[in-house]
Protein backbone atom coordinates (compact mmCIF):
# COMPACT_ATOMS: atom_id res chain seq x y z
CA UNK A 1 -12.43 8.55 -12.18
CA UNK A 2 -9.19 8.25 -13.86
CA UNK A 3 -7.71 5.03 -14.53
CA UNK A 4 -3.75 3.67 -15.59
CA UNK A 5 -2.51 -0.02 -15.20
CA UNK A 6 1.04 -1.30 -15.07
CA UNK A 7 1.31 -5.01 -15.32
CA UNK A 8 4.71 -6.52 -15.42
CA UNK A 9 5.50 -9.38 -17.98
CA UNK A 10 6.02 -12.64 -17.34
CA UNK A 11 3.95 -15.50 -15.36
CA UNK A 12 0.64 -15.22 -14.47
CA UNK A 13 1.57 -14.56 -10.82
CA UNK A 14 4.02 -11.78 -12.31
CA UNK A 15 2.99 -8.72 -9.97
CA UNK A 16 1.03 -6.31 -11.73
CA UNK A 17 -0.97 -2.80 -10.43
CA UNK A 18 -3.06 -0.67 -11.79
CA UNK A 19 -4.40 2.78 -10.12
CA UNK A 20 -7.69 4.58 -10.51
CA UNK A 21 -8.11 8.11 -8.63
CA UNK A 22 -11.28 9.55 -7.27
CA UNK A 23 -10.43 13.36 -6.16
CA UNK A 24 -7.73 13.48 -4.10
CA UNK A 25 -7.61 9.83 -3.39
CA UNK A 26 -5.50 7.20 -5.22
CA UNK A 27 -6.02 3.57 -5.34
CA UNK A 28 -3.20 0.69 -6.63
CA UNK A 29 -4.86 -2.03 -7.19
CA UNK A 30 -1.77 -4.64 -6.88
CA UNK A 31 -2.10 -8.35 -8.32
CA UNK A 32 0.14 -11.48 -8.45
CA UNK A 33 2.96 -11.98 -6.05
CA UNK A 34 5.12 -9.56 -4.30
CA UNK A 35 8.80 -10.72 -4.14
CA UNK A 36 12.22 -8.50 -3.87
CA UNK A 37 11.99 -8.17 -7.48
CA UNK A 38 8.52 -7.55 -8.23
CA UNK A 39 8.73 -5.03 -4.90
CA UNK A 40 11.23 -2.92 -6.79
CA UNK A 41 8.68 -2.56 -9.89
CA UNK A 42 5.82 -2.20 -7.80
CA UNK A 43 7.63 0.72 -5.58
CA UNK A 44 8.54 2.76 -8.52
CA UNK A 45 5.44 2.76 -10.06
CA UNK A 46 3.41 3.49 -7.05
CA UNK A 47 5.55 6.39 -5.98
CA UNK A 48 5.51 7.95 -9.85
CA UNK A 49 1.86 7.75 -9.81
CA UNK A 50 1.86 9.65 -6.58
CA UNK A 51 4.21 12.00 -7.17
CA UNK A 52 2.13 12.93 -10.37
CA UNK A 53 -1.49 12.47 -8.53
CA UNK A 54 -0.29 14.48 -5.31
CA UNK A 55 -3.07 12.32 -3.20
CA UNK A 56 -3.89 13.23 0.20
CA UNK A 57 -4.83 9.64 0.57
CA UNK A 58 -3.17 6.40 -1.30
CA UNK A 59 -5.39 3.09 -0.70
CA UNK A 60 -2.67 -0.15 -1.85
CA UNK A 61 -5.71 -2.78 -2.60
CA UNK A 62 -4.03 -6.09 -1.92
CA UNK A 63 -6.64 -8.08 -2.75
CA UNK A 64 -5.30 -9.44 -5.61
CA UNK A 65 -2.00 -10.56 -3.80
CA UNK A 66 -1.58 -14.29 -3.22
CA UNK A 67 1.88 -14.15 -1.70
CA UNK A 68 3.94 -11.59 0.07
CA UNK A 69 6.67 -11.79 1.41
CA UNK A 70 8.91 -9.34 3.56
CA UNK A 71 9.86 -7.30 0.70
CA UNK A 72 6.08 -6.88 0.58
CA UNK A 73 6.12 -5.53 4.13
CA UNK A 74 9.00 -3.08 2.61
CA UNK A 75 7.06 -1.82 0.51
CA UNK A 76 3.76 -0.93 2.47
CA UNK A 77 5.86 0.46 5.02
CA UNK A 78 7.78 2.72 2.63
CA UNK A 79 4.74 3.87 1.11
CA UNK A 80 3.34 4.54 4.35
CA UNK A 81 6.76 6.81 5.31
CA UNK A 82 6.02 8.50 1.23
CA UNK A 83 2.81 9.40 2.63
CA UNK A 84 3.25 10.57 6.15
CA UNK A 85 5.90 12.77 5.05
CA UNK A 86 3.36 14.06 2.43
CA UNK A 87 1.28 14.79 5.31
CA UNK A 88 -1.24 12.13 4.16
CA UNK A 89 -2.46 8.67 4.84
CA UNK A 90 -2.07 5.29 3.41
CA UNK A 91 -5.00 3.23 3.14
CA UNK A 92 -4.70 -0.74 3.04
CA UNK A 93 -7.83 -2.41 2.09
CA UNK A 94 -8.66 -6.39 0.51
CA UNK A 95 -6.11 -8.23 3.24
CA UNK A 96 -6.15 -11.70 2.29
CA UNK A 97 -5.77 -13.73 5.59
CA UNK A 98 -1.74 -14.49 4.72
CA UNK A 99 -1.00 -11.11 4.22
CA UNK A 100 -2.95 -9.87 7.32
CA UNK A 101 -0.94 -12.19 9.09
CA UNK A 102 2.38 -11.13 8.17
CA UNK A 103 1.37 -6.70 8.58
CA UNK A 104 0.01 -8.36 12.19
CA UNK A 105 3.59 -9.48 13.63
CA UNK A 106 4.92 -6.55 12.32
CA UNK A 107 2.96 -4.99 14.54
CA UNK A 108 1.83 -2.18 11.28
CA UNK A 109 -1.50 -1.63 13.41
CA UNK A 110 0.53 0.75 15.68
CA UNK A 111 1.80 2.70 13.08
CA UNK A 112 0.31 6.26 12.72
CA UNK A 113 -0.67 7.25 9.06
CA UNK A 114 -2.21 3.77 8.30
CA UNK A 115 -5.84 3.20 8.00
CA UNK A 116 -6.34 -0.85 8.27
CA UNK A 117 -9.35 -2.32 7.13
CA UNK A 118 -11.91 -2.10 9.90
CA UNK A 119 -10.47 1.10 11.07
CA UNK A 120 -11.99 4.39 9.54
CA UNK A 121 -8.87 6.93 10.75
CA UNK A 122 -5.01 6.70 10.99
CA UNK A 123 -3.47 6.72 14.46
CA UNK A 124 -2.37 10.55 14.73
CA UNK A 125 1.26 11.22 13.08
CA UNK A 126 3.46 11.15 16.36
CA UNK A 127 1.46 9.31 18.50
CA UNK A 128 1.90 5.51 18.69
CA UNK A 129 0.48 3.00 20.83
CA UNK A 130 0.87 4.03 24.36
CA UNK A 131 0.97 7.85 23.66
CA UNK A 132 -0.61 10.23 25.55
């Protein structure tokens, strides 16, 4: 299992990830707080990792992240949309209850491609909710 960390400077709630890869599935491990700023960071390490990994599946492991705000939603959802149109999945897994709350009226649990803790497959690509 490989393992790389990027941690950004600053405060100890400074967002920081780190990813570890286990065949042809990466993990980002993200910590501290996810803001617009630290969103930015976060997306263009995430996607460089994957674009060099080539995963079929890419688990973001958020339990490390006390605050998110919408720019954290941003980012989930546009590494789901890196993902889908890599024809894989994105895993999320370590919701803290504030975060689960905020991917829950977003209504992300609809969303084919994303595997939510408690869930062992991804809605089909092209099928939402009331699909047939």
């Amino acid at each position: 299992m490989e393992q790389t960390e990027n941690k950004t400077a600053g405060s100890p709630s400074a967002a920081g990830v780190s990813f570890s890869r286990d065949g042809t599935t990466l993990c980002a491990r993200i910590t501290g707080e996810i803001d617009h700023h630290a969103a930015r960071r976060l997306r263009e390490a995430i996607d460089m990792e994957v674009f060099r990994a080539l995963p079929s599946v890419l688990t973001l492991d958020l339990s490390g992240v006390g605050f998110m705000d919408s720019a954290g939603l941003g980012l989930i959802l546009g590494r789901l949309n890196l993902m889908t149109g890599r024809h894989g999945v994105l895993r999320l897994f370590g919701l803290r209850p504030s975060v689960a709350r905020i991917l829950s009226l977003a209504g992300v649990e609809r969303l084919p491609g994303l595997i939510l803790p408690g869930r062992d497959s991804p809605l089909p690509v092209g099928r939402g909710e009331g699909e047939v």
